[in-house]
C-alpha atoms as a PDB file:
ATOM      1  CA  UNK A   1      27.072 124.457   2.449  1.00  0.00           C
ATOM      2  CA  UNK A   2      26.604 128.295   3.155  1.00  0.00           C
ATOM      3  CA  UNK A   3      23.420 128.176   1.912  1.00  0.00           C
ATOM      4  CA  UNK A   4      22.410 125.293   4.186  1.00  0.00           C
ATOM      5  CA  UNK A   5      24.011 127.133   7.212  1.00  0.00           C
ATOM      6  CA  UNK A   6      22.065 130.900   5.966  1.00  0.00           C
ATOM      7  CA  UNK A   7      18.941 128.336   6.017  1.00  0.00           C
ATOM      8  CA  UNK A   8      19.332 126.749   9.688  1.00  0.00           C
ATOM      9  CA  UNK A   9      19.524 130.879  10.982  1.00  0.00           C
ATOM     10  CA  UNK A  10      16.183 131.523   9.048  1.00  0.00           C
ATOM     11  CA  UNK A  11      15.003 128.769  10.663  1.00  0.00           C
ATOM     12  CA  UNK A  12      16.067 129.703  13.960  1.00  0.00           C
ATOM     13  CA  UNK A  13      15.267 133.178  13.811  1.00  0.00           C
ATOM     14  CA  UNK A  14      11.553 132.104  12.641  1.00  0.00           C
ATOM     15  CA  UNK A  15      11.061 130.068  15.591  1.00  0.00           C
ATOM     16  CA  UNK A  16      12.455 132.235  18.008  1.00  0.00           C
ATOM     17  CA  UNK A  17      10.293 134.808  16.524  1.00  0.00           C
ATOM     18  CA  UNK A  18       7.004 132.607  16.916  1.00  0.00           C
ATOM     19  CA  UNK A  19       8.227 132.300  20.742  1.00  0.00           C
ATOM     20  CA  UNK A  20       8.799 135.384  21.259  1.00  0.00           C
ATOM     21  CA  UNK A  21       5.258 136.457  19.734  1.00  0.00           C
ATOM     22  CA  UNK A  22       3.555 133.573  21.497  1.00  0.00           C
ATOM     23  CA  UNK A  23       4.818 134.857  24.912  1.00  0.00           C
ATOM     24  CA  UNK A  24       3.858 138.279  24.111  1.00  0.00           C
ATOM     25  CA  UNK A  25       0.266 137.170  23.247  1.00  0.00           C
ATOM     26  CA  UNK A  26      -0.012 134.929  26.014  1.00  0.00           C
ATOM     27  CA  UNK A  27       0.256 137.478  28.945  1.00  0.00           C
ATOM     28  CA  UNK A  28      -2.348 139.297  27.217  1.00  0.00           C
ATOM     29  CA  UNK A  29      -4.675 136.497  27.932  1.00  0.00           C
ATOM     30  CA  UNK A  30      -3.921 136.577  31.267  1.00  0.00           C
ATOM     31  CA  UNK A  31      -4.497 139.975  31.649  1.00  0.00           C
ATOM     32  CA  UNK A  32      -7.597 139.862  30.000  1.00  0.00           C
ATOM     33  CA  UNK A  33      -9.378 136.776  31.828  1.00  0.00           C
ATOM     34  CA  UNK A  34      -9.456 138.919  35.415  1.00  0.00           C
ATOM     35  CA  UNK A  35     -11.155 141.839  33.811  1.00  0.00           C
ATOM     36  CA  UNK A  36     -13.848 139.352  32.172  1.00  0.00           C
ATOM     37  CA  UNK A  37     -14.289 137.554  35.853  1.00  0.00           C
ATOM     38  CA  UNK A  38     -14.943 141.030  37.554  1.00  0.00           C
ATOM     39  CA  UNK A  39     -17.425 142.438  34.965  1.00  0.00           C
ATOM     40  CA  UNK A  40     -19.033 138.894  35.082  1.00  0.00           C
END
């Protein structure tokens, strides 16, 4: 049963993880697309 409950907090800290990287990636995008419109 502990290792079941160690497993659900890997689990958890994996996705929050992914979330956390996929917001950190996804205001580079942003940032990136004005800088592409002006030089175009």
């Amino acid at each position: 049963m502990l290792l079941g409950f160690l497993f659900y907090i890997v689990l958890c800290a994996v996705e929050l993880a992914g979330a956390h990287l996929a917001l950190r990636e996804a205001p580079k995008q942003e940032e990136e697309d004005p800088f592409h419109a002006f030089f175009r």
